[in-house]
PDB file of N, CA and C in Angstrom:
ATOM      1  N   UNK A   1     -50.200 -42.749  -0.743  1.00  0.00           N
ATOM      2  CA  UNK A   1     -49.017 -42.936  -1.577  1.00  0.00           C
ATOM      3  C   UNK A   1     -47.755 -42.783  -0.720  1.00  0.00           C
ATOM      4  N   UNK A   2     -47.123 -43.496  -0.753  1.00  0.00           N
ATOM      5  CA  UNK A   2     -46.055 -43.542  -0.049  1.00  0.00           C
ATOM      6  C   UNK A   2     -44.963 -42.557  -0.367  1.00  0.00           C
ATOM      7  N   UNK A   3     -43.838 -41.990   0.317  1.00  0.00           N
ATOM      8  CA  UNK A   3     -42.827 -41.088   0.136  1.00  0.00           C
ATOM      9  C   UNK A   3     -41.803 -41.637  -0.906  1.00  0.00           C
ATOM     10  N   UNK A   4     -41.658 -40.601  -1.818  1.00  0.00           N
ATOM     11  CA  UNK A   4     -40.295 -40.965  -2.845  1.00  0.00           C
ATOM     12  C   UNK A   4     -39.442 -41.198  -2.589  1.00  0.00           C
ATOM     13  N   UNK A   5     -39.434 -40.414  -1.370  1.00  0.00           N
ATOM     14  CA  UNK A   5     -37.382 -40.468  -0.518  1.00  0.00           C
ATOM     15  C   UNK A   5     -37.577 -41.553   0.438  1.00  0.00           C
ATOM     16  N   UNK A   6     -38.714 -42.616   1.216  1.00  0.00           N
ATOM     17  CA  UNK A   6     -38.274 -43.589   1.689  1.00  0.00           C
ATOM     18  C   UNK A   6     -37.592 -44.649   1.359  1.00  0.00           C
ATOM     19  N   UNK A   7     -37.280 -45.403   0.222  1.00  0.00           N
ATOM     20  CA  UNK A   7     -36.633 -45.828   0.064  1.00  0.00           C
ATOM     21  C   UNK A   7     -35.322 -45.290  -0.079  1.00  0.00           C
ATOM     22  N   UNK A   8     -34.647 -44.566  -0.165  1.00  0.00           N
ATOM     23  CA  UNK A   8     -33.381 -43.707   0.225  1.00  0.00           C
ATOM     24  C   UNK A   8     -32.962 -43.835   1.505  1.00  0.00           C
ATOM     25  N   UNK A   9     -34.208 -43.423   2.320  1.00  0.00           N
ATOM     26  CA  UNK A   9     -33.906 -43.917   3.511  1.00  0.00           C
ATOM     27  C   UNK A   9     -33.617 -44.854   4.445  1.00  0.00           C
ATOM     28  N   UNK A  10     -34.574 -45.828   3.661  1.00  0.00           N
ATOM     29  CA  UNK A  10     -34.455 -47.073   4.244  1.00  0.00           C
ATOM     30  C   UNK A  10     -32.820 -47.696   3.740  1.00  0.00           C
ATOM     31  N   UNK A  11     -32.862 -47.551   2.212  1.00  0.00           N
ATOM     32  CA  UNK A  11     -31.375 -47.951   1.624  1.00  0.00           C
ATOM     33  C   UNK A  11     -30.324 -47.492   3.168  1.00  0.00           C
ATOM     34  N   UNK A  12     -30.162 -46.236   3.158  1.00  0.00           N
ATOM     35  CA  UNK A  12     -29.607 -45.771   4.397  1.00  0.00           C
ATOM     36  C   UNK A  12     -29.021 -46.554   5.530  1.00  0.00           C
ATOM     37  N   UNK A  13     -29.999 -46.630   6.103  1.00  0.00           N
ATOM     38  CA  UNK A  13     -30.192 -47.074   7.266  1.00  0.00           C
ATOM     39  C   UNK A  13     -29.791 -48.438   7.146  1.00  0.00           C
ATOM     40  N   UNK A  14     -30.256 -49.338   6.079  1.00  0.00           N
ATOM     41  CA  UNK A  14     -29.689 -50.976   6.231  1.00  0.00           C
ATOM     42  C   UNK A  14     -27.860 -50.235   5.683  1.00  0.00           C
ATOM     43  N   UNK A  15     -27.348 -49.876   5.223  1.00  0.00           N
ATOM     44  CA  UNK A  15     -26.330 -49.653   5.259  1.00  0.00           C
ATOM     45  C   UNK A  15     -25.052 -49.441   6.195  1.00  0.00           C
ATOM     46  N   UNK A  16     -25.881 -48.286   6.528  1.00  0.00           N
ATOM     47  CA  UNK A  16     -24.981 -47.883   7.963  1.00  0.00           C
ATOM     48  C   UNK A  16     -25.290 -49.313   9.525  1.00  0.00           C
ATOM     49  N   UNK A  17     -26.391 -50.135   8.831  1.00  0.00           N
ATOM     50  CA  UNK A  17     -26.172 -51.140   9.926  1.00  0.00           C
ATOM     51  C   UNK A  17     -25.049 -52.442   9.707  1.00  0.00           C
ATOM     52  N   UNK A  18     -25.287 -52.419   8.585  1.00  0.00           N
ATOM     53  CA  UNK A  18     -24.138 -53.521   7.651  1.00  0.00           C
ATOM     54  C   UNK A  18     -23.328 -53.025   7.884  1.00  0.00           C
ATOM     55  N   UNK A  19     -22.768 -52.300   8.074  1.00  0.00           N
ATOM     56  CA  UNK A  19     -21.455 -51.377   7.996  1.00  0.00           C
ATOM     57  C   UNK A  19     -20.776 -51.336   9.999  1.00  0.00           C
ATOM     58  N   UNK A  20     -21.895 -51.071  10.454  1.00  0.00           N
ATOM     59  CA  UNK A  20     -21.997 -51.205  11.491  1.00  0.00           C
ATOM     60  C   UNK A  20     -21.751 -52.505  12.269  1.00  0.00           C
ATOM     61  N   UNK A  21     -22.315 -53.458  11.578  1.00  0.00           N
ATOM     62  CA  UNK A  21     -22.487 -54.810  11.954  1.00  0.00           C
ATOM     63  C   UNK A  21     -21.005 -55.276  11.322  1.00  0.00           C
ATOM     64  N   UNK A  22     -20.710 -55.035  10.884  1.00  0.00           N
ATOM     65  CA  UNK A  22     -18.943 -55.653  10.437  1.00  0.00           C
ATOM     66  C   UNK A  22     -17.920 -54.864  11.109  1.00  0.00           C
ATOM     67  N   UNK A  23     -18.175 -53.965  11.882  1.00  0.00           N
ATOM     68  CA  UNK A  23     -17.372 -52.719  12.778  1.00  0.00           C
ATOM     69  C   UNK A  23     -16.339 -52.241  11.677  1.00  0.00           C
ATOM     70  N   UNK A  24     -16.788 -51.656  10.609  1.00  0.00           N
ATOM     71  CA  UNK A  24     -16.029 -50.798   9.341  1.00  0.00           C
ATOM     72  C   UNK A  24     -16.791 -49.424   9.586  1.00  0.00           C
ATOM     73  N   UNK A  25     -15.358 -48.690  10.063  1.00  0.00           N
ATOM     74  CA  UNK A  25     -15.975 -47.148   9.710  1.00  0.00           C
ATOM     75  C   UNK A  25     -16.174 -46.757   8.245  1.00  0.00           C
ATOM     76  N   UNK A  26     -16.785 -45.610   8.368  1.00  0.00           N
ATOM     77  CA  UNK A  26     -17.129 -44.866   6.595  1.00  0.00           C
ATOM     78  C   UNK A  26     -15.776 -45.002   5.922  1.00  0.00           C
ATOM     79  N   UNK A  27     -14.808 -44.794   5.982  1.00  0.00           N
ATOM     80  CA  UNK A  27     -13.850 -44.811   5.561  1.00  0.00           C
ATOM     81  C   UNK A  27     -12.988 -45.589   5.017  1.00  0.00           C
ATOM     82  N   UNK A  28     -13.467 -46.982   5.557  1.00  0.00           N
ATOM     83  CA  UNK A  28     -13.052 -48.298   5.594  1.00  0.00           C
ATOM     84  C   UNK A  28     -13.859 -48.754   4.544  1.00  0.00           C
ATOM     85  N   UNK A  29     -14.891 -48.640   4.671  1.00  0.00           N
ATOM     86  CA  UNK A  29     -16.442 -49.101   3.783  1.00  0.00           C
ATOM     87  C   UNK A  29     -16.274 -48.041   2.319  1.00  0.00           C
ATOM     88  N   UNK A  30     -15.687 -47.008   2.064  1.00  0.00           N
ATOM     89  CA  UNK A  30     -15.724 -46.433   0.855  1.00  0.00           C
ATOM     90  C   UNK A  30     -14.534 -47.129   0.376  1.00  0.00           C
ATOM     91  N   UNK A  31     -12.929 -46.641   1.086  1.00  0.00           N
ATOM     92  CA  UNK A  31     -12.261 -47.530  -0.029  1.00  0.00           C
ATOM     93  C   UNK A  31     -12.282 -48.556  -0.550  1.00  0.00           C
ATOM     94  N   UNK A  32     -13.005 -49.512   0.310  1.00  0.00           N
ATOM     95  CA  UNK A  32     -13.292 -51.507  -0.200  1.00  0.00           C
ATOM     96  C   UNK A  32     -14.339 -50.875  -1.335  1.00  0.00           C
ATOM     97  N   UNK A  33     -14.982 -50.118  -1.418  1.00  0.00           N
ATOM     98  CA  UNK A  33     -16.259 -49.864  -2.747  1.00  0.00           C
ATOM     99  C   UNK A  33     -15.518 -48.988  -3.385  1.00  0.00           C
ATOM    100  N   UNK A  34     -14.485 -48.792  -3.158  1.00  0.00           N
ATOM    101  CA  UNK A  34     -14.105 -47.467  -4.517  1.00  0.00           C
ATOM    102  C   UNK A  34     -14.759 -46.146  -4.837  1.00  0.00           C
ATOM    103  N   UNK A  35     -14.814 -45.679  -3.085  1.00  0.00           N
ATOM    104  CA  UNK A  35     -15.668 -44.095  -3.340  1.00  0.00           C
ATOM    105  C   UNK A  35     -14.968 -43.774  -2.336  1.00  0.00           C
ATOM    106  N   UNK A  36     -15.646 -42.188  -2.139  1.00  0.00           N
ATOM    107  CA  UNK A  36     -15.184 -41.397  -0.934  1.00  0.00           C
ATOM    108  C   UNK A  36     -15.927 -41.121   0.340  1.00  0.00           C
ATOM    109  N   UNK A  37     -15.797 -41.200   1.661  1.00  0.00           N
ATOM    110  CA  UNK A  37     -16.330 -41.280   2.759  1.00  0.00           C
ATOM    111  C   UNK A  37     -16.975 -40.501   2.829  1.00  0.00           C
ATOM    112  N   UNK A  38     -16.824 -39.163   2.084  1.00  0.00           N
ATOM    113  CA  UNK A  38     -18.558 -37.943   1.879  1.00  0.00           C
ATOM    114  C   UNK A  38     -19.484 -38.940   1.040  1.00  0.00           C
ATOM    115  N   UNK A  39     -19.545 -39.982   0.195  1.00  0.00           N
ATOM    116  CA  UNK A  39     -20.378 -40.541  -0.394  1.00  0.00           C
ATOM    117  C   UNK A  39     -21.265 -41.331   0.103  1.00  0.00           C
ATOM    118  N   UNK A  40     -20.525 -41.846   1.137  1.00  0.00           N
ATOM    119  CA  UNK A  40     -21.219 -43.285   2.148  1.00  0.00           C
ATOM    120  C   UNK A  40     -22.157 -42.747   3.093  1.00  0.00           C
ATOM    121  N   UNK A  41     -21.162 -41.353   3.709  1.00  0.00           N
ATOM    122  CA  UNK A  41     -22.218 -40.538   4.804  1.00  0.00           C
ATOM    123  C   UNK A  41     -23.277 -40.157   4.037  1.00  0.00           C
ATOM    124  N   UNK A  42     -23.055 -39.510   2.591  1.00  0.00           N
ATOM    125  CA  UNK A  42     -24.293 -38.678   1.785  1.00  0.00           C
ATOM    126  C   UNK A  42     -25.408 -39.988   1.876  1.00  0.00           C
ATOM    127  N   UNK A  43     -25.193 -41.203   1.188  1.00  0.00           N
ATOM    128  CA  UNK A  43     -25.833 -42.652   1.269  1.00  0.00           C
ATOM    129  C   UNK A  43     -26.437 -42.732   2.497  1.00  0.00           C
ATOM    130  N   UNK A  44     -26.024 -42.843   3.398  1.00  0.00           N
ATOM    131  CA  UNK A  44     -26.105 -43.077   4.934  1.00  0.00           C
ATOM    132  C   UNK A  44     -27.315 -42.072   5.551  1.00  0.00           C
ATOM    133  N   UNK A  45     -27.292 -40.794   5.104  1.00  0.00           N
ATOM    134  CA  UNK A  45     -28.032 -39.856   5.765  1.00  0.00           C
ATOM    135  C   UNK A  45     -29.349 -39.968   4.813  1.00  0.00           C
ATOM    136  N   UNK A  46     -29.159 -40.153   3.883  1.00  0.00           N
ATOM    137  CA  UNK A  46     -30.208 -40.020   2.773  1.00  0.00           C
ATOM    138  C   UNK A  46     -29.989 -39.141   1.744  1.00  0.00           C
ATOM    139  N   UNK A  47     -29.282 -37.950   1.616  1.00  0.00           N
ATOM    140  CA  UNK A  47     -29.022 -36.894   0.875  1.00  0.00           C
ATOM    141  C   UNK A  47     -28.881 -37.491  -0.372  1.00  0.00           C
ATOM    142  N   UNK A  48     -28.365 -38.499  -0.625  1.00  0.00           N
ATOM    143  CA  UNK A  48     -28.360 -39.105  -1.908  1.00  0.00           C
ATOM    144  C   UNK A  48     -28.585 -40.895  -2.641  1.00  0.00           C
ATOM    145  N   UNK A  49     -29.515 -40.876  -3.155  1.00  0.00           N
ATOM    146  CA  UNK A  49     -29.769 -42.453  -3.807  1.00  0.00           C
ATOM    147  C   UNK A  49     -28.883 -43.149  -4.517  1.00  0.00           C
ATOM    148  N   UNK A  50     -28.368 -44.492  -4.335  1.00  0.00           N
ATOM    149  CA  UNK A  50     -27.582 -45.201  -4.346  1.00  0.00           C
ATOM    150  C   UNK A  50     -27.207 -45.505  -6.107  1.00  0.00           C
ATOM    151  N   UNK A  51     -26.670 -45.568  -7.122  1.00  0.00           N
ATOM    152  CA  UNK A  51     -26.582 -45.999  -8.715  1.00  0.00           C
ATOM    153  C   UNK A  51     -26.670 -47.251  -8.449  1.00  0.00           C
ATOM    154  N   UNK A  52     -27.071 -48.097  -9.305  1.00  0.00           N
ATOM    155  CA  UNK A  52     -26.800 -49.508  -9.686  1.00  0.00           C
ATOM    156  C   UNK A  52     -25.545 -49.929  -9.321  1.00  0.00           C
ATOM    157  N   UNK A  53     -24.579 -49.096 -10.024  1.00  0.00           N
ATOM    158  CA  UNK A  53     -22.894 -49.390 -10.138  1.00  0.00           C
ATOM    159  C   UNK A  53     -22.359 -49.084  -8.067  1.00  0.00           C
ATOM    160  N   UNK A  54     -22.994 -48.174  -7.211  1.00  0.00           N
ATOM    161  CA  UNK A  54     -22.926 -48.174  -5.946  1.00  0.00           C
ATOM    162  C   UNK A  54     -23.579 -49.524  -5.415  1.00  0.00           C
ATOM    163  N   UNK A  55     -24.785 -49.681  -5.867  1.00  0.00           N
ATOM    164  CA  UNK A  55     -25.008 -50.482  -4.967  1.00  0.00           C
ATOM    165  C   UNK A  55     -24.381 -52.134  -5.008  1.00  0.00           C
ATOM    166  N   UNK A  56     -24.106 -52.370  -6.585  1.00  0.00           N
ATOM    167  CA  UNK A  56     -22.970 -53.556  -6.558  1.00  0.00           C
ATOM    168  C   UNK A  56     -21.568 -53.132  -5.988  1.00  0.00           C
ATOM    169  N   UNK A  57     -21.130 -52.037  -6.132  1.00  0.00           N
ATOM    170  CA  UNK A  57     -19.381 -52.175  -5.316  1.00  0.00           C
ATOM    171  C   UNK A  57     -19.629 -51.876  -3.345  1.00  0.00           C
ATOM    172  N   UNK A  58     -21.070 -51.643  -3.231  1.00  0.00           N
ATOM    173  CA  UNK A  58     -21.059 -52.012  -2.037  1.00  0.00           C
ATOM    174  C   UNK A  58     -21.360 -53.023  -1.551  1.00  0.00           C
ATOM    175  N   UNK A  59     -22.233 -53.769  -2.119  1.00  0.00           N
ATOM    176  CA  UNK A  59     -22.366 -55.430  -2.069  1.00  0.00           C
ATOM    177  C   UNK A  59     -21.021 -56.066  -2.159  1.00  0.00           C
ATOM    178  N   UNK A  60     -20.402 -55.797  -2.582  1.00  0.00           N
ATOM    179  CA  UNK A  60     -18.562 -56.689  -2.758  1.00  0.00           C
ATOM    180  C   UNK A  60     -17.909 -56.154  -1.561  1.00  0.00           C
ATOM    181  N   UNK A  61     -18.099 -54.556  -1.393  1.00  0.00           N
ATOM    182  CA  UNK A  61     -17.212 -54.062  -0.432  1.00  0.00           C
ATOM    183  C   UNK A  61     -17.580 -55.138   0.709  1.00  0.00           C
ATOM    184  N   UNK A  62     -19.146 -55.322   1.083  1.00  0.00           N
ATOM    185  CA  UNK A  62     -19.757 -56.155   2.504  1.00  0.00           C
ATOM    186  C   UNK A  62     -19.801 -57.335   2.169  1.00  0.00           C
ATOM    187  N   UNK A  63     -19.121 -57.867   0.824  1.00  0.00           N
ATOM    188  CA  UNK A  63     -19.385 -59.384   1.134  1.00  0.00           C
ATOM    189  C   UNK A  63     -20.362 -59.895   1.277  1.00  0.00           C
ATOM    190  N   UNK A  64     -21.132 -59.338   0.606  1.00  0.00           N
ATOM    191  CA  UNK A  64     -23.147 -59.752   0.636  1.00  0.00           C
ATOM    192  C   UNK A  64     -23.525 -60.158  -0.990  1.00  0.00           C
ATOM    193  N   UNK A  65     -24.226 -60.698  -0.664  1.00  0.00           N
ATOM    194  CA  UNK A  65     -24.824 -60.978  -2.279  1.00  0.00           C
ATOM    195  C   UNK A  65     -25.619 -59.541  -2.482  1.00  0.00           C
ATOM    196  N   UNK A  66     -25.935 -59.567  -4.142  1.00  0.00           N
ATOM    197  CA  UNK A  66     -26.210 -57.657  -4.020  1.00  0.00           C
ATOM    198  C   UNK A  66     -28.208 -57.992  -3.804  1.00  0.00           C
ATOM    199  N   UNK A  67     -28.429 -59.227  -3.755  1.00  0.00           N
ATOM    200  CA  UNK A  67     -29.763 -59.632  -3.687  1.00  0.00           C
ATOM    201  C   UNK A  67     -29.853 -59.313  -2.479  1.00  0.00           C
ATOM    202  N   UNK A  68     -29.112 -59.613  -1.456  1.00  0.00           N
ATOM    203  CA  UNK A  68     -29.556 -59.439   0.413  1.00  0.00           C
ATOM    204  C   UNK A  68     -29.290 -57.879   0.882  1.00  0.00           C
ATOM    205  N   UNK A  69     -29.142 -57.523   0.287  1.00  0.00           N
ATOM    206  CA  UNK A  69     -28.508 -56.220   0.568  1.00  0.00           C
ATOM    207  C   UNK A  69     -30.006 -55.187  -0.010  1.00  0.00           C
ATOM    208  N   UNK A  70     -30.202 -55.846  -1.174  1.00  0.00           N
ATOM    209  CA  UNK A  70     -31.693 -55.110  -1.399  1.00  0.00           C
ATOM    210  C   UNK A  70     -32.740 -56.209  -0.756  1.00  0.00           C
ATOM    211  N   UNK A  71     -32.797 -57.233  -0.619  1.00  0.00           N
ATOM    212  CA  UNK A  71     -33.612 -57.890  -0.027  1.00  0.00           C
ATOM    213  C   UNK A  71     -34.236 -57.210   1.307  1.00  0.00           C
ATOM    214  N   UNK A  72     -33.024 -56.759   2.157  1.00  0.00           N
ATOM    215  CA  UNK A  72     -33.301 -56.415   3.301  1.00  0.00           C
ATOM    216  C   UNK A  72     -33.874 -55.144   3.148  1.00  0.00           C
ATOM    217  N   UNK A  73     -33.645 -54.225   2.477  1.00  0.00           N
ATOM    218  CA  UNK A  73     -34.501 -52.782   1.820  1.00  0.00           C
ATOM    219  C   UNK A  73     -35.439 -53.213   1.681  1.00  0.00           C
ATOM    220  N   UNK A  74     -35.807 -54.243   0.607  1.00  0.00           N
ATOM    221  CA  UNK A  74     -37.533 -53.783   0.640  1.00  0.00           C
ATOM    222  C   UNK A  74     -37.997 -54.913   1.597  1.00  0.00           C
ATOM    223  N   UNK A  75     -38.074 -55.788   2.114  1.00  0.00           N
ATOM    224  CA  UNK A  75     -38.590 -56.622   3.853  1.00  0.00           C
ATOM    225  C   UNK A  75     -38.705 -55.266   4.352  1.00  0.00           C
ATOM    226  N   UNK A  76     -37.791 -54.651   4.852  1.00  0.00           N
ATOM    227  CA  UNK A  76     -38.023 -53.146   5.815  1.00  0.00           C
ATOM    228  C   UNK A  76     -39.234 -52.478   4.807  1.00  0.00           C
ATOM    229  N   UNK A  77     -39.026 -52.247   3.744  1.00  0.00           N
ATOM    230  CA  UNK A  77     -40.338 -51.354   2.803  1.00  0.00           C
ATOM    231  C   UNK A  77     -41.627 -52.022   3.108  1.00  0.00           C
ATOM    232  N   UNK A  78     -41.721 -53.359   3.325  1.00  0.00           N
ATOM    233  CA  UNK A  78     -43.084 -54.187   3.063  1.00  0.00           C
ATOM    234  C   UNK A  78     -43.468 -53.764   4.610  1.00  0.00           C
ATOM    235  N   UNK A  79     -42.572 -53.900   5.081  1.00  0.00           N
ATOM    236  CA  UNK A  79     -43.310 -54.008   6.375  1.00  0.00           C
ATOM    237  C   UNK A  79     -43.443 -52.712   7.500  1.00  0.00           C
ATOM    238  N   UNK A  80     -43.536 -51.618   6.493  1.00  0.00           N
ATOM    239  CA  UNK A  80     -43.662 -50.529   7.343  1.00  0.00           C
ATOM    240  C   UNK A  80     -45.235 -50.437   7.508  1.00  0.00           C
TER     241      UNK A  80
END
């Protein structure tokens, strides 16, 4: 059975690369989503799972469809 918190993690991690990959610090990346830069790091590290309502204002913040953004979460899930 697989871990509860990997997908948290994985969410994570494609995040902070998107984020990465557009050269937007945390800070940059919360105000375009309408949160606070403890939220993105909490997101980022895993400490906390993403709401519905996060994961669409971060899809707008990156200019991603909110399909590729989870797309790429679970491709990384399938293929661990």
């Amino acid at each position: 059975m697989r871990d509860k918190k990997l997908p948290t993690k994985i969410f994570g991690e494609v995040l902070q690369e998107l984020r990465l990959q557009q050269a937007l610090t945390q800070d940059q990346l919360a105000e375009r989503a309408g949160t606070e830069r403890s939220h993105i790091s909490a997101l980022e590290r895993a400490e906390k799972g993403p709401t519905l309502a996060t994961i669409l204002g971060l899809a707008e913040a990156l200019q991603i469809p909110v399909g590729q953004l989870m797309g790429l979460v679970e491709d990384r899930l399938r293929n661990l």
